[in-house]
C-alpha atoms as a PDB file:
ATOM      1  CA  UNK A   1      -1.840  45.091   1.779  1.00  0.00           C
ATOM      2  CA  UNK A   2      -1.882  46.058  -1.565  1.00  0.00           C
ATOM      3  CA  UNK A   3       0.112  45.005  -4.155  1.00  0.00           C
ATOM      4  CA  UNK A   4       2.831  47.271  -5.543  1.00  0.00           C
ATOM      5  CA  UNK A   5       1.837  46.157  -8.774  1.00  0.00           C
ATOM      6  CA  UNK A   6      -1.350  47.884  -8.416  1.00  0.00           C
ATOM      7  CA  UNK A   7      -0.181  51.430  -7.689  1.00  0.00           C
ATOM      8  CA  UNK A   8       2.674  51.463 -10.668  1.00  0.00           C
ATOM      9  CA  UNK A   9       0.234  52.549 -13.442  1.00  0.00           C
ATOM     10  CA  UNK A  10       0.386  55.858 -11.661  1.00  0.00           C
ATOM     11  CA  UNK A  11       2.732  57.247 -13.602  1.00  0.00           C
ATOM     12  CA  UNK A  12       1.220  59.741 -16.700  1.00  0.00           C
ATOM     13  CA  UNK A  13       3.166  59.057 -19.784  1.00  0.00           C
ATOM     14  CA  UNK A  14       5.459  62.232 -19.378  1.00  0.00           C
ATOM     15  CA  UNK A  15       4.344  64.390 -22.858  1.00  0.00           C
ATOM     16  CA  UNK A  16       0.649  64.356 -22.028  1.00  0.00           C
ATOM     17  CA  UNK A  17      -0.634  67.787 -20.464  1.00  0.00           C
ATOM     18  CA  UNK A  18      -3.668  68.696 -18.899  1.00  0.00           C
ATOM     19  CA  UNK A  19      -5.657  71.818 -18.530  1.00  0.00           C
ATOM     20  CA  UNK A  20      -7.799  73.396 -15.955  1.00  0.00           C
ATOM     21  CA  UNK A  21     -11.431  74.906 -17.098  1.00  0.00           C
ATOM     22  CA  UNK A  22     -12.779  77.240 -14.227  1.00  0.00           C
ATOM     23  CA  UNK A  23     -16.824  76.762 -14.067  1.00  0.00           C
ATOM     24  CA  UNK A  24     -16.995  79.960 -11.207  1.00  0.00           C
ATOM     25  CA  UNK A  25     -18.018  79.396  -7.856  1.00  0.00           C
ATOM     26  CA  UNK A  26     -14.235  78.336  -7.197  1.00  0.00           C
ATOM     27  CA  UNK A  27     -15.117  75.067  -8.890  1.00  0.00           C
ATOM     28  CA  UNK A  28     -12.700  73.614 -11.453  1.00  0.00           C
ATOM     29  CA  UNK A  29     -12.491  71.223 -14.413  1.00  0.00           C
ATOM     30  CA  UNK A  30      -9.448  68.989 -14.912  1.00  0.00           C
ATOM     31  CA  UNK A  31      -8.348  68.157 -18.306  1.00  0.00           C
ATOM     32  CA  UNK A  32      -6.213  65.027 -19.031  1.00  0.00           C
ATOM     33  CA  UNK A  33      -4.684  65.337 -22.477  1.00  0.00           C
ATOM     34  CA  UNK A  34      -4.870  61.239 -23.855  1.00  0.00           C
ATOM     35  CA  UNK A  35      -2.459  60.741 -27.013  1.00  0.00           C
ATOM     36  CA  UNK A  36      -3.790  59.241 -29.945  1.00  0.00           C
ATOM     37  CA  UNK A  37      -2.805  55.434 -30.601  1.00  0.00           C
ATOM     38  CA  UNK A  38      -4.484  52.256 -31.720  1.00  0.00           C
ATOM     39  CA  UNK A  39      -5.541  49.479 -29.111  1.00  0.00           C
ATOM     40  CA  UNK A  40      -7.716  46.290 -29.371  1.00  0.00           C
ATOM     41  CA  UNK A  41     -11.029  47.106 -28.170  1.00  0.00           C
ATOM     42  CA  UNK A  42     -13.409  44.345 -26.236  1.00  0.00           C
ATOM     43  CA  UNK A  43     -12.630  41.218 -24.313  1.00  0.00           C
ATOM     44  CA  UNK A  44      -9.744  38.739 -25.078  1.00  0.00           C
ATOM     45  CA  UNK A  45     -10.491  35.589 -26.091  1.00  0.00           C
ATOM     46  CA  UNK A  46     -11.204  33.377 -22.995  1.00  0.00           C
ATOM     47  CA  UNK A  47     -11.589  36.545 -20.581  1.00  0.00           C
ATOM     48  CA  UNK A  48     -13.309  35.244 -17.351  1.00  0.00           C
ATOM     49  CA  UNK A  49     -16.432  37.396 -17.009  1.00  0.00           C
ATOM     50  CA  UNK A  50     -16.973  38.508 -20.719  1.00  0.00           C
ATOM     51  CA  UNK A  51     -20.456  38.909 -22.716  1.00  0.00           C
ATOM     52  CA  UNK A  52     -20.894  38.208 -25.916  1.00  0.00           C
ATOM     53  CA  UNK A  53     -21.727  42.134 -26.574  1.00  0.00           C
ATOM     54  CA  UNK A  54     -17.724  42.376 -25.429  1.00  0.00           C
ATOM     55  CA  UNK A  55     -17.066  41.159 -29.021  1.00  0.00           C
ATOM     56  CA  UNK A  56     -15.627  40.591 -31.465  1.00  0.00           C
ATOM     57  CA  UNK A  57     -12.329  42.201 -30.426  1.00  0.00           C
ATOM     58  CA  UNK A  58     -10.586  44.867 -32.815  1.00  0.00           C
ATOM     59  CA  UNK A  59      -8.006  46.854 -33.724  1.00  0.00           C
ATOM     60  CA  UNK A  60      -9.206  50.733 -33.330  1.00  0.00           C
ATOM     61  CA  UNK A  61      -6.943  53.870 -33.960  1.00  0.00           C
ATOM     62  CA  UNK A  62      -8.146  56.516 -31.725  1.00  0.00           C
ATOM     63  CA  UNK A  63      -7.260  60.429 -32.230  1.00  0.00           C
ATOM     64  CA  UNK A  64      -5.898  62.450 -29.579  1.00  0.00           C
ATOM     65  CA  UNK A  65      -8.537  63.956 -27.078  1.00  0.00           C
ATOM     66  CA  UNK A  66      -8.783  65.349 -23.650  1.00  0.00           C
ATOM     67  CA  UNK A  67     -10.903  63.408 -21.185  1.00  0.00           C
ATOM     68  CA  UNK A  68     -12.080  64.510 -17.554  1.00  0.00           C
ATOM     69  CA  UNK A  69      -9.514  63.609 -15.025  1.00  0.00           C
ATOM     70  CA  UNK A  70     -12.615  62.836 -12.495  1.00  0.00           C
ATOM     71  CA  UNK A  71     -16.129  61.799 -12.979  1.00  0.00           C
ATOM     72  CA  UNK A  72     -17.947  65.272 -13.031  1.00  0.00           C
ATOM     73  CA  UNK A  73     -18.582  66.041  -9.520  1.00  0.00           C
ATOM     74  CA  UNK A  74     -21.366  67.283  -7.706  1.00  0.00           C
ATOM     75  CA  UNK A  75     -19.867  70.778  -7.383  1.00  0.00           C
ATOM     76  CA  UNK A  76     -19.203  70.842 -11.029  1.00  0.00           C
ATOM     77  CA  UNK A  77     -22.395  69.621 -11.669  1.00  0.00           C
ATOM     78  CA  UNK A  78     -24.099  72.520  -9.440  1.00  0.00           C
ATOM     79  CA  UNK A  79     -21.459  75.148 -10.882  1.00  0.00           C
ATOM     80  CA  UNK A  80     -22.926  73.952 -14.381  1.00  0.00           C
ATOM     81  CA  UNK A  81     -26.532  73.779 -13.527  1.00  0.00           C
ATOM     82  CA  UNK A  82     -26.726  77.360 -11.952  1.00  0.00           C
ATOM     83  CA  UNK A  83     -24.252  78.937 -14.070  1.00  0.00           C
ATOM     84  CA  UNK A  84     -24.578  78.690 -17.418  1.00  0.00           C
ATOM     85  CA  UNK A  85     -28.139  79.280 -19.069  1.00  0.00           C
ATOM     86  CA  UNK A  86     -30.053  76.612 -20.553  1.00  0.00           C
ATOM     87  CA  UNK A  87     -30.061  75.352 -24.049  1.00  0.00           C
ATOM     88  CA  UNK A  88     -32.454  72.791 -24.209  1.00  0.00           C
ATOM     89  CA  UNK A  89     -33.029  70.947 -21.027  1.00  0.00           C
ATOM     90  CA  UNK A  90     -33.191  72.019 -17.283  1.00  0.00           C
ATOM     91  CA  UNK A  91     -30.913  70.834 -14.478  1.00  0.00           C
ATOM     92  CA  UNK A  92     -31.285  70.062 -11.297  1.00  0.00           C
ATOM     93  CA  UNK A  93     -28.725  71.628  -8.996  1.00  0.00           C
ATOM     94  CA  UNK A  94     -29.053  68.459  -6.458  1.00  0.00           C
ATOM     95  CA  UNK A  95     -30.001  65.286  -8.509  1.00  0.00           C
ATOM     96  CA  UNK A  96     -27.340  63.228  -6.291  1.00  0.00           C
ATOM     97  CA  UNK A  97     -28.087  60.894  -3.571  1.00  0.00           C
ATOM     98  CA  UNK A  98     -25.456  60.673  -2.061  1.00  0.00           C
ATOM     99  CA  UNK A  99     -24.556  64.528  -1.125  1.00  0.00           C
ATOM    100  CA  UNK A 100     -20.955  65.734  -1.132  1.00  0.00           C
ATOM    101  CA  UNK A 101     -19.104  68.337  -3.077  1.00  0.00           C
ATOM    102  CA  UNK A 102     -16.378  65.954  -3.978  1.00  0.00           C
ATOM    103  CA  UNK A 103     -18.132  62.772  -5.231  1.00  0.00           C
ATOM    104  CA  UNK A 104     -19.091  62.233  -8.370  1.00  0.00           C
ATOM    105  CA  UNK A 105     -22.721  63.466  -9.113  1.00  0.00           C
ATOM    106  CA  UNK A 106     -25.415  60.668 -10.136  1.00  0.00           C
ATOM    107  CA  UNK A 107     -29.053  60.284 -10.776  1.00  0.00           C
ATOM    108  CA  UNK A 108     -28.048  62.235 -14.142  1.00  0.00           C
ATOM    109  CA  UNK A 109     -29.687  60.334 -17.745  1.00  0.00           C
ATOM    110  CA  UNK A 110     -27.635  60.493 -20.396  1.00  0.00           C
ATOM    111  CA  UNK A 111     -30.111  63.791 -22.085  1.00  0.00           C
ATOM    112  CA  UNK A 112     -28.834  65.982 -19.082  1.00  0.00           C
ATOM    113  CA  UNK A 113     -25.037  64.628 -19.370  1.00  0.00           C
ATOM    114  CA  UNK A 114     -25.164  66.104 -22.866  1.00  0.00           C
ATOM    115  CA  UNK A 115     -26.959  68.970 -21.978  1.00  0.00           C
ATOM    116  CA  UNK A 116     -23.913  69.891 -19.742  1.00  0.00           C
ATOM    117  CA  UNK A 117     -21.572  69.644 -22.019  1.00  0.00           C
ATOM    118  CA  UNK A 118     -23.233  71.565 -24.535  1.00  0.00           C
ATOM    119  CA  UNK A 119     -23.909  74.658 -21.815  1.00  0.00           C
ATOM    120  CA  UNK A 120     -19.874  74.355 -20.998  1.00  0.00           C
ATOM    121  CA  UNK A 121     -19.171  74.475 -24.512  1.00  0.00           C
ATOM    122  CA  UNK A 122     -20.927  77.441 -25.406  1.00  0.00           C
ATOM    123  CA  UNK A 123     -19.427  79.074 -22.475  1.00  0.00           C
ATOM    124  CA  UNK A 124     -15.830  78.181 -23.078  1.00  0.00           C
ATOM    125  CA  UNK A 125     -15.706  77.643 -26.864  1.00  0.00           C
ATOM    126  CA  UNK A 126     -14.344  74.396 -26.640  1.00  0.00           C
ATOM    127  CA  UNK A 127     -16.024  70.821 -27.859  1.00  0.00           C
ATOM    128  CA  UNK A 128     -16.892  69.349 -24.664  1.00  0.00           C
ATOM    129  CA  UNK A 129     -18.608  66.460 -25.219  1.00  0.00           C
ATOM    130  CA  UNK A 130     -19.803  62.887 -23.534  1.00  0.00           C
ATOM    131  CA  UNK A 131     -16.917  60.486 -25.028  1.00  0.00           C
ATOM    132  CA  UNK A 132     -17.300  57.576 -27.420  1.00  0.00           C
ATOM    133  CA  UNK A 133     -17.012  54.572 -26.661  1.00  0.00           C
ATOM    134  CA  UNK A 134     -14.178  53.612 -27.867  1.00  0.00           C
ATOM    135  CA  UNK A 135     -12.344  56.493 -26.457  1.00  0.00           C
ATOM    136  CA  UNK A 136     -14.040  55.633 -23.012  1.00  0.00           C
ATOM    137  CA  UNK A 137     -12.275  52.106 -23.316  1.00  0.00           C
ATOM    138  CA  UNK A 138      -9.115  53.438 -24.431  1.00  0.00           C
ATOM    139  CA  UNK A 139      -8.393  55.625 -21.717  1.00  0.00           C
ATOM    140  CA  UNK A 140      -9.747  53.234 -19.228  1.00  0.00           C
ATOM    141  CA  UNK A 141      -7.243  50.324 -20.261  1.00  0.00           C
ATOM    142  CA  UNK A 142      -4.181  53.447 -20.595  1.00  0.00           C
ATOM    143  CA  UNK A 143      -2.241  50.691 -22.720  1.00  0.00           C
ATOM    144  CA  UNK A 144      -2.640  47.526 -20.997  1.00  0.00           C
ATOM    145  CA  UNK A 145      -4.874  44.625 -22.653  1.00  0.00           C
ATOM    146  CA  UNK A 146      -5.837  42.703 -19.202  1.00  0.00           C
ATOM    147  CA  UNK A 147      -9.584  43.120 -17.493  1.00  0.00           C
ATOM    148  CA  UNK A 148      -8.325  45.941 -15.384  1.00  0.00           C
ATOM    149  CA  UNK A 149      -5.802  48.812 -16.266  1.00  0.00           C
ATOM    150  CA  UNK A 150      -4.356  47.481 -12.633  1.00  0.00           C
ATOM    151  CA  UNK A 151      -3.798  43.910 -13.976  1.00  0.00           C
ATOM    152  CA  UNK A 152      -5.791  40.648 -13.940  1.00  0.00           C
ATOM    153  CA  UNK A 153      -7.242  41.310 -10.441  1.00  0.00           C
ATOM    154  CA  UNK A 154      -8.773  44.013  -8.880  1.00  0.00           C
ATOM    155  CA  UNK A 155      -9.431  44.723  -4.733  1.00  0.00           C
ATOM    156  CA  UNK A 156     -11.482  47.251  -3.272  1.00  0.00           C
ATOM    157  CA  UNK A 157      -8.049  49.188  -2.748  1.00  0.00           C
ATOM    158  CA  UNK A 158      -7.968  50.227  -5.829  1.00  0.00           C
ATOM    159  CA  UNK A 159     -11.950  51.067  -6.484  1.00  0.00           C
ATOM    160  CA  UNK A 160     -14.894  51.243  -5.206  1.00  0.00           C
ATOM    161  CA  UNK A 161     -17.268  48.366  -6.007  1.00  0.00           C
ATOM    162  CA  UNK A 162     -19.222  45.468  -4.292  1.00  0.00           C
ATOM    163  CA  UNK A 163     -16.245  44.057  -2.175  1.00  0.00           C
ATOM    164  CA  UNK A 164     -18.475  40.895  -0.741  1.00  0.00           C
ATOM    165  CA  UNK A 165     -18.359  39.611  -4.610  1.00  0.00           C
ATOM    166  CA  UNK A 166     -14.463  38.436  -5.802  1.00  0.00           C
ATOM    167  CA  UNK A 167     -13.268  38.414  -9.653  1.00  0.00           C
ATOM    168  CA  UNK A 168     -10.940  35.447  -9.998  1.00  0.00           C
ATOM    169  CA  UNK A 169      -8.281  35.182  -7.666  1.00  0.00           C
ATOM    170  CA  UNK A 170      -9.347  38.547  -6.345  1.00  0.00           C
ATOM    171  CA  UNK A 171      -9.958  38.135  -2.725  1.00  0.00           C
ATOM    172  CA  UNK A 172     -13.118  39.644  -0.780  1.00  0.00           C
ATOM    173  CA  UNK A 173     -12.945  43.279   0.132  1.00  0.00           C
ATOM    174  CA  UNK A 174     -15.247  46.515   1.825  1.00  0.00           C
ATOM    175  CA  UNK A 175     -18.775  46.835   0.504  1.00  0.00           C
ATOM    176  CA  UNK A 176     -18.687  50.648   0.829  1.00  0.00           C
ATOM    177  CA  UNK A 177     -22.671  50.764  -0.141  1.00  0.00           C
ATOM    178  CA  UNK A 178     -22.264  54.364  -1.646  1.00  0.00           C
ATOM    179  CA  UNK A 179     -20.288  56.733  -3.996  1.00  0.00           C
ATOM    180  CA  UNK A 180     -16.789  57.616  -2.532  1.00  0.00           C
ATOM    181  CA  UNK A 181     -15.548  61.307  -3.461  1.00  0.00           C
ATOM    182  CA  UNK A 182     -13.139  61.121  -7.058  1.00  0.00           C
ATOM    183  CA  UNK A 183      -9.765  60.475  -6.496  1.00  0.00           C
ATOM    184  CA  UNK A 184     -10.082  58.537  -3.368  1.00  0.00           C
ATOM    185  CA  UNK A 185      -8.025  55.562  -5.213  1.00  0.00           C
ATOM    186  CA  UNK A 186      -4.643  55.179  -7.446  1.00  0.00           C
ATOM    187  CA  UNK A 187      -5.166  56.574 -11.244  1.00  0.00           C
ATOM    188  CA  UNK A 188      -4.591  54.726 -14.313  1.00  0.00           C
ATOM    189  CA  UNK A 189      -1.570  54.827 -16.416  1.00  0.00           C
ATOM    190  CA  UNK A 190      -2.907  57.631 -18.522  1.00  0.00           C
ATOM    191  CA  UNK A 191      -3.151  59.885 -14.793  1.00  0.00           C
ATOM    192  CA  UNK A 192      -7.179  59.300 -14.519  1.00  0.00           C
ATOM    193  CA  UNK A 193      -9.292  58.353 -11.914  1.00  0.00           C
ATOM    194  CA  UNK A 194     -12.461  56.074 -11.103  1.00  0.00           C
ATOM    195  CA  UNK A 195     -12.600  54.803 -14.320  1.00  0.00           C
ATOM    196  CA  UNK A 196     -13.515  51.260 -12.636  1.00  0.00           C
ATOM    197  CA  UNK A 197     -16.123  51.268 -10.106  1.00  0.00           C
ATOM    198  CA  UNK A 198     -17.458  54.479  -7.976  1.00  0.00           C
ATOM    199  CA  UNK A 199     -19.911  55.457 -10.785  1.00  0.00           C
ATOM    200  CA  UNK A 200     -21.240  53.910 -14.138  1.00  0.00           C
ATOM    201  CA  UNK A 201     -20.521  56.740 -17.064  1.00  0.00           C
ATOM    202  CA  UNK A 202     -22.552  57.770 -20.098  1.00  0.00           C
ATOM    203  CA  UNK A 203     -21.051  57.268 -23.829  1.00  0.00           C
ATOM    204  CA  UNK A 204     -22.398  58.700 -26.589  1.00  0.00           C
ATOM    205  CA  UNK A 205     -22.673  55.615 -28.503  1.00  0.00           C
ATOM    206  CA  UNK A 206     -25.766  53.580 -28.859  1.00  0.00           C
ATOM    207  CA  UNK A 207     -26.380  50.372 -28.213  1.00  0.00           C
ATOM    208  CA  UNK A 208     -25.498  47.551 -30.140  1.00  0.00           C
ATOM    209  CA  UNK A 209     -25.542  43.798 -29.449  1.00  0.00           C
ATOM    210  CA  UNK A 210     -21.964  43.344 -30.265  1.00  0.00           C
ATOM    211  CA  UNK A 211     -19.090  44.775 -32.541  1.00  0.00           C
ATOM    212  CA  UNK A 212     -19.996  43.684 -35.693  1.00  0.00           C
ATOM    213  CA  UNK A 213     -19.616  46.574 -37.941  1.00  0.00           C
ATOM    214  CA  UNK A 214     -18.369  49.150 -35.234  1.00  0.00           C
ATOM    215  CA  UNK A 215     -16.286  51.952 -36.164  1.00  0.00           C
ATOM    216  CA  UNK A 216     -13.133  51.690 -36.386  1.00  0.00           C
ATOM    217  CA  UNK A 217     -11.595  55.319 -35.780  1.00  0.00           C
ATOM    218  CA  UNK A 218     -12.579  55.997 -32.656  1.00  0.00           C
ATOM    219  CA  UNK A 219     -16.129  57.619 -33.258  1.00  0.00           C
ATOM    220  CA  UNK A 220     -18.842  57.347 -31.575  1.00  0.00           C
ATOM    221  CA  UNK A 221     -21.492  54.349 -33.062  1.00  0.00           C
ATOM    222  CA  UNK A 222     -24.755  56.063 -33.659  1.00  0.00           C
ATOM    223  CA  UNK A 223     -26.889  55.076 -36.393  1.00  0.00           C
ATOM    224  CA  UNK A 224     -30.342  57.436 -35.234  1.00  0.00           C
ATOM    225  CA  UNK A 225     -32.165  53.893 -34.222  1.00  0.00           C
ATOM    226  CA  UNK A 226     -30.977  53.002 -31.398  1.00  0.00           C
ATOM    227  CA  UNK A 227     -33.351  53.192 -28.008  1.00  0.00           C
ATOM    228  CA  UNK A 228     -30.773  53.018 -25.758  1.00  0.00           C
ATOM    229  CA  UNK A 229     -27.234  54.708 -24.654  1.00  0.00           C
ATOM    230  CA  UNK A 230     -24.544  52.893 -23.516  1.00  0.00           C
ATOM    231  CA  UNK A 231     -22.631  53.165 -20.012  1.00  0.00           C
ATOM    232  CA  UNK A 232     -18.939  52.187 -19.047  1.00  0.00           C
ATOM    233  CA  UNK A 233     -16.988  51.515 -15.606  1.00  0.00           C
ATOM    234  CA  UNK A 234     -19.237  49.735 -12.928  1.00  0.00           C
ATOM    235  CA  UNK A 235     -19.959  51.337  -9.967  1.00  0.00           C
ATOM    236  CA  UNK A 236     -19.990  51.183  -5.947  1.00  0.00           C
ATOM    237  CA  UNK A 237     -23.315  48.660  -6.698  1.00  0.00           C
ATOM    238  CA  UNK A 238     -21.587  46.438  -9.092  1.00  0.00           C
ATOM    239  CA  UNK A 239     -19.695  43.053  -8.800  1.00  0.00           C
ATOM    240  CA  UNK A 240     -15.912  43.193  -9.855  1.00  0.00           C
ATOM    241  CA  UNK A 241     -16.452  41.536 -13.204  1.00  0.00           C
ATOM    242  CA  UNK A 242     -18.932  44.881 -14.508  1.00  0.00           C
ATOM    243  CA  UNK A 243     -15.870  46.716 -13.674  1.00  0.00           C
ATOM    244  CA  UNK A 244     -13.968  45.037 -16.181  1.00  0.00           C
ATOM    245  CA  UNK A 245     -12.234  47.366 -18.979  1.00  0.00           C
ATOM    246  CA  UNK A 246     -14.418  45.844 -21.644  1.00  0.00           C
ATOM    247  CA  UNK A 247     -17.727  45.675 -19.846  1.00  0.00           C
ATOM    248  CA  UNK A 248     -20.743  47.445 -21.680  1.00  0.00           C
ATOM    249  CA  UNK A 249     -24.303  48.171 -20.230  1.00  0.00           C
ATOM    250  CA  UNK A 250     -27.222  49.795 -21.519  1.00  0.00           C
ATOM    251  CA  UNK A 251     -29.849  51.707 -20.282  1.00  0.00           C
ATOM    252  CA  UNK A 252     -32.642  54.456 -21.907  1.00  0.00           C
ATOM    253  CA  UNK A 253     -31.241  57.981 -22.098  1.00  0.00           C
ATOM    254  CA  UNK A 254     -33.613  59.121 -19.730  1.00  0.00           C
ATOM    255  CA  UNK A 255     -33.017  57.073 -16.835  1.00  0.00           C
ATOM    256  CA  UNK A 256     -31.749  58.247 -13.411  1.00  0.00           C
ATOM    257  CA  UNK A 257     -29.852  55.801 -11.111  1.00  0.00           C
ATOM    258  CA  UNK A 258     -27.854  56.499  -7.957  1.00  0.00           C
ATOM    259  CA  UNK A 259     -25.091  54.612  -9.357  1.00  0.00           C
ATOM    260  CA  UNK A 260     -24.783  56.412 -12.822  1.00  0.00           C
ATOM    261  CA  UNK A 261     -22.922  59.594 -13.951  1.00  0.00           C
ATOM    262  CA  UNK A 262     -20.446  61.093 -16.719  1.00  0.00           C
ATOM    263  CA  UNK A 263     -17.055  62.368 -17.317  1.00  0.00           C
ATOM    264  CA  UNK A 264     -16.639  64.752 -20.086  1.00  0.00           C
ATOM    265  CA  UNK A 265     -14.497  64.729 -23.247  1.00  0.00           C
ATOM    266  CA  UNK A 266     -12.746  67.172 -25.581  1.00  0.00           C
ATOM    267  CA  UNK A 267     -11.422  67.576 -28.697  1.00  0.00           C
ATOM    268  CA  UNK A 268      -8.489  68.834 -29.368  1.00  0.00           C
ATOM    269  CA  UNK A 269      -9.365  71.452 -32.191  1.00  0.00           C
ATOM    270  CA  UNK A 270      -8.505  74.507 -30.132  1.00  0.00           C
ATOM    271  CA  UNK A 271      -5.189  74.650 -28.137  1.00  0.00           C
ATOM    272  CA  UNK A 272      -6.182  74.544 -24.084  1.00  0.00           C
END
């Protein structure tokens, strides 16, 4: 049985709004609007699990922004693909795996993630974007500074990850083997969902060894070297400890993997 303490980050903080973006086709986009704050980005000191590319830890103020309530889905995916006309790379309508409408698509690299949110923002007029880092991190954590926005433990309960490995005092759980559809589990404090496990997600950021020198101001950490992209979240093939809030992977930008997608990110310079 879970523990209640799991489920009572549920609760969005009661002034954020969201918006819904309709991509035709009956498909829609869910907006979460996250409020602007400053939060200590990377592992704590003495973390079980963390990397030494988890730090050094610091203080980052990050400007409001919306952020996708769900990874993108494979109907959002397809609504996008088919849609909207190409700006400089093609889609394909049925990159996924693992079929179904409601789980989140994969087998995306990180060239055609940005290549659907350029095609929605020409459509809509809004800045839809991959996010940074840093705002990937501070949504994930919603204001908590443990390894999961659920606490110091994590259960397959609560996400959807390789139950047969434990983090801590986590116990065993179900080794699912595959993507479940978004929303299957409780959201984070900030009212979003799957951002541990189900599907690794594409930043914007580079890669860097560690966060010496990162930005402080929530922006994304590009420099024009840098031969790889960074990812955030774990996924339904990962252990509990790459599902930690500060876990960082890399991988080239055009790589496909059946346990990688995206959720998309907004500005806020236009009123939804």
């Amino acid at each position: 049985m879970t523990s209640p303490m799991l489920y009572r980050l549920r609760r969005r903080p009661r002034t954020a709004r969201q918006y819904r973006e309709d991509l035709g086709e009956g498909v829609i986009l869910e907006m979460v609007q996250i409020l602007g704050g400053t939060f200590l980005m990377g592992a704590a000191k003495g973390e079980k699990g963390a990397r030494d590319n988890e730090f050094p830890q610091h203080s980052v103020t990050v400007p409001e922004f919306f952020l996708g309530k769900y990874p993108v889905t494979q109907a959002q995916w397809r609504a996008v693909a088919r849609g909207l006309p190409k700006i400089e790379h093609d889609l394909d309508p049925d990159s996924s795996k693992f079929k179904r409408d409601t789980h989140p698509v994969e087998r995306v690299n990180w060239y055609e993630a940005v290549e659907f949110c350029q095609r929605l923002s020409q459509a809509t007029g809004r800045d839809y974007r991959l996010p940074s880092e840093a705002e990937w991190e501070y949504a994930c954590r919603a204001g908590t500074t443990t390894p999961f926005a659920f606490g110091e433990l994590i259960t397959t309960d609560v996400a959807n990850y390789d139950g047969n490995y434990t983090y801590g005092q986590s116990p065993k759980g179900e080794y699912r083997e595959q993507t479940t559809p978004v929303g299957s589990f409780p959201a984070n404090g900030f009212g979003l969902y799957d951002m541990h496990g189900n599907v690794y997600e594409w930043c914007f950021d580079g890669w860097h060894e560690n966060y010496e020198g990162a930005p402080t101001d929530g922006s994304p950490w590009v420099t024009g070297k840098e031969q790889e992209r960074l990812l955030r979240g774990g996924s339904w093939h990962d252990n509990p400890r790459g599902c930690r809030s500060a876990n960082r992977v890399r991988n080239t930008p055009d790589n496909r993997l059946n346990n990688i997608g995206f959720r998309v990110c907004c500005s806020v310079a236009r009123t939804p």
